[in-house]
N, C-alpha and C. Protein backbone atom coordinates (compact mmCIF):
# COMPACT_ATOMS: atom_id res chain seq x y z
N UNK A 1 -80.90 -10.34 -47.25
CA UNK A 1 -80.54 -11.34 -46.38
C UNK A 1 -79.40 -12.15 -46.93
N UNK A 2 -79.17 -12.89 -46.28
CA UNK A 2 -77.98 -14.07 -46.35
C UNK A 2 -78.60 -14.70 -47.71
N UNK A 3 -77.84 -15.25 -48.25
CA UNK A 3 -77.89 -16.08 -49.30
C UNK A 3 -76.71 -17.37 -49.16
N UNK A 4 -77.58 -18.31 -49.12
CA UNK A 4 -76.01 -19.21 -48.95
C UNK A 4 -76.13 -20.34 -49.99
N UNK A 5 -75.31 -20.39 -50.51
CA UNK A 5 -74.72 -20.54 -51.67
C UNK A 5 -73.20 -21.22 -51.63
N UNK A 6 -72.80 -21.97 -53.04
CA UNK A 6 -71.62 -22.16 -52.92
C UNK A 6 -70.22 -21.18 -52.67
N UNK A 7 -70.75 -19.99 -52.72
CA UNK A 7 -69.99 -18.79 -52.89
C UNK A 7 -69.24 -18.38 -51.21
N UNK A 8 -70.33 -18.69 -50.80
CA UNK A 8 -69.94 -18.86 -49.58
C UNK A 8 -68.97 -19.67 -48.94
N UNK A 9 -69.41 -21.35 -49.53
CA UNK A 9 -68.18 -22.13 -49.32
C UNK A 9 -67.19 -21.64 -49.94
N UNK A 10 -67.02 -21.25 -50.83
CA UNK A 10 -65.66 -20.97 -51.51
C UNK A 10 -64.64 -19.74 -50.71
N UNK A 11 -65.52 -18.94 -50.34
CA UNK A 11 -65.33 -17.71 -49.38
C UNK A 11 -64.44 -18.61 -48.34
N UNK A 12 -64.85 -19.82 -47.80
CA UNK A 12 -64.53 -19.91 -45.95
C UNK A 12 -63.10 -20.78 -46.60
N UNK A 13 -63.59 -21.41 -47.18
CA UNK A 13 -62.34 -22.20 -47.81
C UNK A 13 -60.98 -21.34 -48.24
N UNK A 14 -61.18 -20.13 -49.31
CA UNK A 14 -60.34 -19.49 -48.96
C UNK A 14 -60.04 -18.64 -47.80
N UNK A 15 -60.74 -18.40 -47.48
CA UNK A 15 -60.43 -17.64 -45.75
C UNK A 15 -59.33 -18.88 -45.07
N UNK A 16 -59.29 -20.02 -44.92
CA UNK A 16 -59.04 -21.03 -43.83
C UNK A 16 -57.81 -21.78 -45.09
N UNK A 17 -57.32 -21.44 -46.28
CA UNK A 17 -56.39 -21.37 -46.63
C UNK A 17 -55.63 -20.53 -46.45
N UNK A 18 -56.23 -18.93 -46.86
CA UNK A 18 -55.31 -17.35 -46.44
C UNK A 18 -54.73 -17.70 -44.69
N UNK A 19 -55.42 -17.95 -43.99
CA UNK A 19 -55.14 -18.36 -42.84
C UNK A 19 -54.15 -19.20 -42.37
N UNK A 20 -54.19 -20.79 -43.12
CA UNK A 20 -52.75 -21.47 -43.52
C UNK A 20 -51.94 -21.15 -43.86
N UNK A 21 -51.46 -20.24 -44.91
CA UNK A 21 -50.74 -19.53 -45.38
C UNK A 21 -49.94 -18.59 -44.76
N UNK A 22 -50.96 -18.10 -44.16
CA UNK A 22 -50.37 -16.80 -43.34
C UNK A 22 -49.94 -16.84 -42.11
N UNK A 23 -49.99 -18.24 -41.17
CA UNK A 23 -49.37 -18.97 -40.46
C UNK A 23 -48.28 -19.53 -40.28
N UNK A 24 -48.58 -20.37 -41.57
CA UNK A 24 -46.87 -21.07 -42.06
C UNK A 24 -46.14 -19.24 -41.86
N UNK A 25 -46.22 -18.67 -43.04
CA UNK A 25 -45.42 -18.03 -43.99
C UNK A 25 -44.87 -16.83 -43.20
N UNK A 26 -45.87 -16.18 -42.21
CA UNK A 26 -45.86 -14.69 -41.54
C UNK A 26 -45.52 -15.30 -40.28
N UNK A 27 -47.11 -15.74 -39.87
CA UNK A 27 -47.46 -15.68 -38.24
C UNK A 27 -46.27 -16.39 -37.85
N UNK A 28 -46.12 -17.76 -37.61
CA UNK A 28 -44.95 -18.32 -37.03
C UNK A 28 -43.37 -18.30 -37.24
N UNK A 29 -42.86 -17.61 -38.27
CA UNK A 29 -41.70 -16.54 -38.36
C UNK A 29 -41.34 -15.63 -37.15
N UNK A 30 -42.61 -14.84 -37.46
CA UNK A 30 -42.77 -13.53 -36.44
C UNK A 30 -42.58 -14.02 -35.23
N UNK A 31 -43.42 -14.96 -34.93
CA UNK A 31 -43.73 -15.55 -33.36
C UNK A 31 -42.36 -15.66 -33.17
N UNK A 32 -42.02 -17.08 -33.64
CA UNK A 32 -40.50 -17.46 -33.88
C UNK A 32 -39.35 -15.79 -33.42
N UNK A 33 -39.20 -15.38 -34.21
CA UNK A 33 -38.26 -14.20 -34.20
C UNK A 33 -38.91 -13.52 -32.68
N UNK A 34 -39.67 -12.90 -32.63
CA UNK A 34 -40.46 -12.52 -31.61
C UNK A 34 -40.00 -13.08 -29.97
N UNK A 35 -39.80 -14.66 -30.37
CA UNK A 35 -39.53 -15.45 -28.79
C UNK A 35 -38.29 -15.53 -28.70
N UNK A 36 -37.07 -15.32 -29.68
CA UNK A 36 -36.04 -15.68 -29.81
C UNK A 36 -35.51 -14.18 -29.43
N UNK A 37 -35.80 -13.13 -29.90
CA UNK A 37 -36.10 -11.48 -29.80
C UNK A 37 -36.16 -11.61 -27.81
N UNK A 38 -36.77 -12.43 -27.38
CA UNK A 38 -37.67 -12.02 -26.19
C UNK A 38 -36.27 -13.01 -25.35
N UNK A 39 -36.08 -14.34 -25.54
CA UNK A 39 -34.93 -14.70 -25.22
C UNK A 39 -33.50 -14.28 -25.02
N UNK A 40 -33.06 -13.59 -26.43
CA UNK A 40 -31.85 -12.46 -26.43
C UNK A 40 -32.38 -11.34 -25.03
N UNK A 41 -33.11 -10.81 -25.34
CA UNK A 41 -33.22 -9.65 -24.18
C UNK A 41 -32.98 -10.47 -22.82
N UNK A 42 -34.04 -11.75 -22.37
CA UNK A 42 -33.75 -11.80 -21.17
C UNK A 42 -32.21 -12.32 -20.61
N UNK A 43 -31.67 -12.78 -21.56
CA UNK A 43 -30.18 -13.42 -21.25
C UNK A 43 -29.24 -12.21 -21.70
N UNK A 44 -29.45 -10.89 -22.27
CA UNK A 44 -28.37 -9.75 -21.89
C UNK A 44 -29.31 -9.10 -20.04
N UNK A 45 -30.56 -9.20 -20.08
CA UNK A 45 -30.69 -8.80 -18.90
C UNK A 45 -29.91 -9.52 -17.50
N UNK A 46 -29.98 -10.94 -17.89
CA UNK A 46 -29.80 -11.78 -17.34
C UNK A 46 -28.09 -11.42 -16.97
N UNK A 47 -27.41 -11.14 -18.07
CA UNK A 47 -26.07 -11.01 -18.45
C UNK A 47 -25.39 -9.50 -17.71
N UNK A 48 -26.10 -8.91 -17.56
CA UNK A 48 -26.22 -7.81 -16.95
C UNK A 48 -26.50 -7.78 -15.66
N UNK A 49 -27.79 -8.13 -14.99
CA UNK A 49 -27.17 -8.35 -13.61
C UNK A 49 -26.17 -9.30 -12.93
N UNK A 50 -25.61 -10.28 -13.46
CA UNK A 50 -24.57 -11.08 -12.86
C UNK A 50 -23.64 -10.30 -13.30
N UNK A 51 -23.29 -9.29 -14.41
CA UNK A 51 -21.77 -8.20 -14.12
C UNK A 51 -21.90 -7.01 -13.46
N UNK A 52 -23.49 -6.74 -12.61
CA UNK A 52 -23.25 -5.69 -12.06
C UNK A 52 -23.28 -6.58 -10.41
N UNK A 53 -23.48 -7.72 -10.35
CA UNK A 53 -23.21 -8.29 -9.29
C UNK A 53 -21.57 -8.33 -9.01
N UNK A 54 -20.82 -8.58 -9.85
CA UNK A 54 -19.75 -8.94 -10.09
C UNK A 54 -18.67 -7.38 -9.73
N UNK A 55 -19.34 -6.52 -10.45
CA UNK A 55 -18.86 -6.02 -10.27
C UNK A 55 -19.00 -5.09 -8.71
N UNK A 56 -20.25 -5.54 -8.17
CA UNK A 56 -19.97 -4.55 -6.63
C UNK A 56 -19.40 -5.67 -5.86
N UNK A 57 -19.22 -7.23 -6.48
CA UNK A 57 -17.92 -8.19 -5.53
C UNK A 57 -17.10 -7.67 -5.75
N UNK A 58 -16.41 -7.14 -7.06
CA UNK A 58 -15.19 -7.01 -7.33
C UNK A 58 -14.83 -5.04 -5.96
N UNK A 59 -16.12 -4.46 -6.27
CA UNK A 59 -16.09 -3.38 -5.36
C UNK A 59 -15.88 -3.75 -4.01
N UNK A 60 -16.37 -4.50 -3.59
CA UNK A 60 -16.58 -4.80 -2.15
C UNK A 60 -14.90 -5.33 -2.09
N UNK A 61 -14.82 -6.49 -2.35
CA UNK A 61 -12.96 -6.88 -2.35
C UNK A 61 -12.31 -5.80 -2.86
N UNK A 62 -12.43 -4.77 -3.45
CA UNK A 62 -11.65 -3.43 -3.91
C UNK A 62 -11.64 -2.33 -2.42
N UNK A 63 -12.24 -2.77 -1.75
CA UNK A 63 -12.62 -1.59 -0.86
C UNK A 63 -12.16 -2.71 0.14
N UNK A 64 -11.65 -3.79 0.65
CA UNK A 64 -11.57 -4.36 1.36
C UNK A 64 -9.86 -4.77 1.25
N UNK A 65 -9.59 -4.76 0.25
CA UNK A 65 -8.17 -4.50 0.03
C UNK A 65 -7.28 -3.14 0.10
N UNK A 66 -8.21 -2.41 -0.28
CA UNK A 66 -7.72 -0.87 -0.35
C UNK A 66 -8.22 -0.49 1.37
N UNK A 67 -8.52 -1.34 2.68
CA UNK A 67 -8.69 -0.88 4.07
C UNK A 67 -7.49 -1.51 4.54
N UNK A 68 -7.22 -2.72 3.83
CA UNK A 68 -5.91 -3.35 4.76
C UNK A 68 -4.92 -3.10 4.26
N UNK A 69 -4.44 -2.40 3.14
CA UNK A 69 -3.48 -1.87 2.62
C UNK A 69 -3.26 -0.43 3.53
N UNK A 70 -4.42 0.51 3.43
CA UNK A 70 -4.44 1.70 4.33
C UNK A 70 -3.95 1.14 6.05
N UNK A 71 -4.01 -0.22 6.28
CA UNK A 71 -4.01 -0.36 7.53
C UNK A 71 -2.53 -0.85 7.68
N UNK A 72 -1.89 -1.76 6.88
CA UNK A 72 -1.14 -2.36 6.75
C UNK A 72 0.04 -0.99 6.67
N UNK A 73 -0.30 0.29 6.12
CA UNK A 73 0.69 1.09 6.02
C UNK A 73 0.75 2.23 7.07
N UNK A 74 -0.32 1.89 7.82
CA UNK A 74 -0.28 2.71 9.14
C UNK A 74 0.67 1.80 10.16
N UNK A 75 0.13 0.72 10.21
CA UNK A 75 1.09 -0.11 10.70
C UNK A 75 2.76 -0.26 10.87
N UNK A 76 3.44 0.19 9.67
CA UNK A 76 4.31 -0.12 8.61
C UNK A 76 5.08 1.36 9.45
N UNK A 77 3.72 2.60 9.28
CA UNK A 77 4.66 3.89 9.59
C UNK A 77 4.85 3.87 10.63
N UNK A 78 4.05 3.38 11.96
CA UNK A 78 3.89 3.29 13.68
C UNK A 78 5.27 2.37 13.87
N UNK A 79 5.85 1.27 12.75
CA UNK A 79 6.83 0.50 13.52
C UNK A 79 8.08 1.38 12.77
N UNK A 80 7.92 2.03 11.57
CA UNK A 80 9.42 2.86 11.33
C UNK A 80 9.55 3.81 11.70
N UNK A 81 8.40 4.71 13.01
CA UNK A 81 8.62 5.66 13.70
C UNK A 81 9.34 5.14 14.74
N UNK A 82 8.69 4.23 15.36
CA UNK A 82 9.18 2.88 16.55
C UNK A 82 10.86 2.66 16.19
N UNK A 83 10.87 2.27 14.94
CA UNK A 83 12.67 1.80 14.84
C UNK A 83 13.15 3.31 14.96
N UNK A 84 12.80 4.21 13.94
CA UNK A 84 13.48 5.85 14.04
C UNK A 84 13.58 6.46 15.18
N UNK A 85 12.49 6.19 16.56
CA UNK A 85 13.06 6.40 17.73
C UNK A 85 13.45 5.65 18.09
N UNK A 86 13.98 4.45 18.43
CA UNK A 86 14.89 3.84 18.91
C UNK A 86 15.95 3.52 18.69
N UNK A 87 16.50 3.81 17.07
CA UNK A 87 17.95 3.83 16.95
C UNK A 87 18.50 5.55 17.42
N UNK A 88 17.72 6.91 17.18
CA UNK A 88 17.37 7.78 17.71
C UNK A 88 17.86 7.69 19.03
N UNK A 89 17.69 7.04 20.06
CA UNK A 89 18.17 6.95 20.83
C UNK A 89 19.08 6.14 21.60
N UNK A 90 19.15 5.25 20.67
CA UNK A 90 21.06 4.37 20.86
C UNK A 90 21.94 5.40 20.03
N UNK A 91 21.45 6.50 19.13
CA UNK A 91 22.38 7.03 18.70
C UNK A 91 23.03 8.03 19.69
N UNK A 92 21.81 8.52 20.50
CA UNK A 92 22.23 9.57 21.51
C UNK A 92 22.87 8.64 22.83
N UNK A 93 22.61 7.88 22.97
CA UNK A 93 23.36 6.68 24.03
C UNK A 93 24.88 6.59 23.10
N UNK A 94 24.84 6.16 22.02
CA UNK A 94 25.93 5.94 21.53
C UNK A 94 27.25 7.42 21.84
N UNK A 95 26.27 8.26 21.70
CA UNK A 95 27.52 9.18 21.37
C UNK A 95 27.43 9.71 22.57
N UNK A 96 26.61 9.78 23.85
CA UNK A 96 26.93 10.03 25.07
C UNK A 96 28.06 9.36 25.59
N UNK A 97 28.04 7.88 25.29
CA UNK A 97 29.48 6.72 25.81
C UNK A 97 30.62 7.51 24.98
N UNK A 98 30.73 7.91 23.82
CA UNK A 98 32.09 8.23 23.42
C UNK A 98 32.21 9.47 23.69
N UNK A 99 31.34 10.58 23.98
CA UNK A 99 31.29 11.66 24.74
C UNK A 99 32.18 11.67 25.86
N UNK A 100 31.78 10.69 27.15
CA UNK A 100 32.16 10.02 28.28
C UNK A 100 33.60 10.10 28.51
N UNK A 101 33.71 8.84 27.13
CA UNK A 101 35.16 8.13 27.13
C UNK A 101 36.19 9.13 26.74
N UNK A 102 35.88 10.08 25.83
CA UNK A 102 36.36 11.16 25.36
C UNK A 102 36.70 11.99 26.26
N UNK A 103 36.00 12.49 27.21
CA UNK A 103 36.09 13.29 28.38
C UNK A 103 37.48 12.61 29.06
N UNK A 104 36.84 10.89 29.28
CA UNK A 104 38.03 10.49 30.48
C UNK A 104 39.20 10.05 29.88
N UNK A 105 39.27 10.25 28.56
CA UNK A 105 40.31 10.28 27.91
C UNK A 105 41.61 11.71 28.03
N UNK A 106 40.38 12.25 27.82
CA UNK A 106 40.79 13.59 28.35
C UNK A 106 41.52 14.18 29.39
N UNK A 107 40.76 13.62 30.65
CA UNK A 107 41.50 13.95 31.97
C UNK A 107 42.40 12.86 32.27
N UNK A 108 42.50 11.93 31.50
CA UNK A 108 43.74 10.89 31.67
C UNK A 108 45.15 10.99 30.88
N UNK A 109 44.56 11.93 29.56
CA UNK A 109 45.79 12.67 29.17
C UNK A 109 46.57 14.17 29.80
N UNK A 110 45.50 14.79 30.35
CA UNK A 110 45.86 15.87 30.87
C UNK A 110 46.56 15.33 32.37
N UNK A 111 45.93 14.61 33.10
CA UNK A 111 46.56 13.88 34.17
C UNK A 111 47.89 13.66 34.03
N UNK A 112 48.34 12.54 32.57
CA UNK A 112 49.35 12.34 32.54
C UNK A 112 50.53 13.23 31.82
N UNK A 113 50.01 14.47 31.55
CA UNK A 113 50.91 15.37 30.91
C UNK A 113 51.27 16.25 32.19
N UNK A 114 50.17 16.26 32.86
CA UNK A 114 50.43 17.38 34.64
C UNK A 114 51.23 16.37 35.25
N UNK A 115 51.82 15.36 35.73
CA UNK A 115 52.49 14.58 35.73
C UNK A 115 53.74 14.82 35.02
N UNK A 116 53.93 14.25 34.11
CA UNK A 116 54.85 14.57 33.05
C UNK A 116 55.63 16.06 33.70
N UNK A 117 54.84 17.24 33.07
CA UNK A 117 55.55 19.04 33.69
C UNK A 117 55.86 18.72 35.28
N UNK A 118 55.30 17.82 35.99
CA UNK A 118 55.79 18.16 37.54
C UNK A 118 56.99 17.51 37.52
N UNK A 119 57.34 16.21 36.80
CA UNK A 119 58.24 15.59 36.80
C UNK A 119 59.97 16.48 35.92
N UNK A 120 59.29 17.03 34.94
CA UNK A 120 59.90 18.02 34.43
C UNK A 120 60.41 19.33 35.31
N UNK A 121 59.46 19.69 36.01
CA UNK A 121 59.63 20.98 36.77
C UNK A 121 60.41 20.19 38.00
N UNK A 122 60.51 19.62 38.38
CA UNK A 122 61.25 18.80 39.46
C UNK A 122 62.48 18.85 39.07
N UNK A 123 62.83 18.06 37.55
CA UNK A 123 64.57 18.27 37.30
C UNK A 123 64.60 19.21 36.77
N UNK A 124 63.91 20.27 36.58
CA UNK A 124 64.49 21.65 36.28
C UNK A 124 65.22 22.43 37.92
N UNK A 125 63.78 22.19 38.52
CA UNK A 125 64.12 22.87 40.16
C UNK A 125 65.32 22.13 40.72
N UNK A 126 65.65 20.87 40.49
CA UNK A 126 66.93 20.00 41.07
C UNK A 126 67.94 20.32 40.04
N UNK A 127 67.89 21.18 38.98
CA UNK A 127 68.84 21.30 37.74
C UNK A 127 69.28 22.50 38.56
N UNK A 128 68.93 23.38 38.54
CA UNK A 128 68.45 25.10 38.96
C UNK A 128 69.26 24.95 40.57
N UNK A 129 68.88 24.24 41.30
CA UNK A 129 69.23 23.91 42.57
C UNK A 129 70.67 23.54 43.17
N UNK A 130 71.26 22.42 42.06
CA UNK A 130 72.07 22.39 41.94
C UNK A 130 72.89 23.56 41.36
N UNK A 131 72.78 24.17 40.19
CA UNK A 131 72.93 25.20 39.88
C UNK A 131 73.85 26.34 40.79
N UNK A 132 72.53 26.40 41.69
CA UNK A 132 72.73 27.33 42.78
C UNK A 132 73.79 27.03 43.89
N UNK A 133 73.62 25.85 43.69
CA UNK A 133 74.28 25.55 44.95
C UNK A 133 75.85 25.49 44.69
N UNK A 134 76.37 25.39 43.71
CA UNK A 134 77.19 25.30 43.01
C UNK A 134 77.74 26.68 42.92
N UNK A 135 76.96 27.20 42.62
CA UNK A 135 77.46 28.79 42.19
C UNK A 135 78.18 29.26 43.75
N UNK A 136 77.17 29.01 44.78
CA UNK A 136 77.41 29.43 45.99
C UNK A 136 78.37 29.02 46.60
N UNK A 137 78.74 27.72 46.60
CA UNK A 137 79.96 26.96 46.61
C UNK A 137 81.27 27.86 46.35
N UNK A 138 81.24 28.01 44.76
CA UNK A 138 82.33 28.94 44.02
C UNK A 138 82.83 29.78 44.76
N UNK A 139 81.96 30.57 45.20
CA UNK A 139 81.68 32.04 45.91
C UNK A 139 82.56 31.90 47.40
């Protein structure tokens, strides 16, 4: 059976010093490191979802810039097709008018050169005419 004795006290006494001891010295270190251990983790977790938040903002404005850029250059090609046909076709207006003018340039020089030979062929035929008449005269 039990025997109780001073041996016993001496037993609990050191038990409930080892215990002090091992509190100070171990247990609340550990704890310590342990909560500080437990802190670090939740503030890289913590740290971690606000840059993967960050980063599907930064996605979302990446994809929202990269639609109005795609749009902005559809835009961009619809109005320099727009200018490319329409100078496109002041060019063909353009060169139809000097086409035109060219033409009636044309029949206004030929006009005035058929003119010109009739006026020519006139004092040739009144050159010639006389000519003749002259000769016949002689005769």
């Amino acid at each position: 059976m039990i025997k109780l004795d001073y041996t016993l006290l001496i037993q609990i006494i050191n038990f409930l010093v080892l215990m002090f001891i091992l509190t100070r010295l171990v247990f609340k270190p550990i704890t310590n490191w342990l909560e500080k251990r437990e802190e670090a983790i939740k503030s890289a977790f913590k740290d971690a979802e606000e840059a993967r938040k960050k980063a599907l903002e930064l996605e979302a404005e990446y994809n929202k810039k990269l639609l109005e850029a795609r749009k902005e250059a559809q835009e961009l090609h619809k109005k320099i097709q727009t200018e490319a046909l329409n100078e496109k076709m002041r060019l063909i207006e353009e060169t139809r008018r000097k086409g035109e003018a060219l033409i009636q340039k044309a029949k206004a020089d030929i006009q005035a050169d058929l003119e010109k030979a009739k006026a020519d062929i006139r004092q040739q035929v009144e050159a010639f005419s006389n000519l003749i008449v002259e000769k016949i005269l002689q005769k």
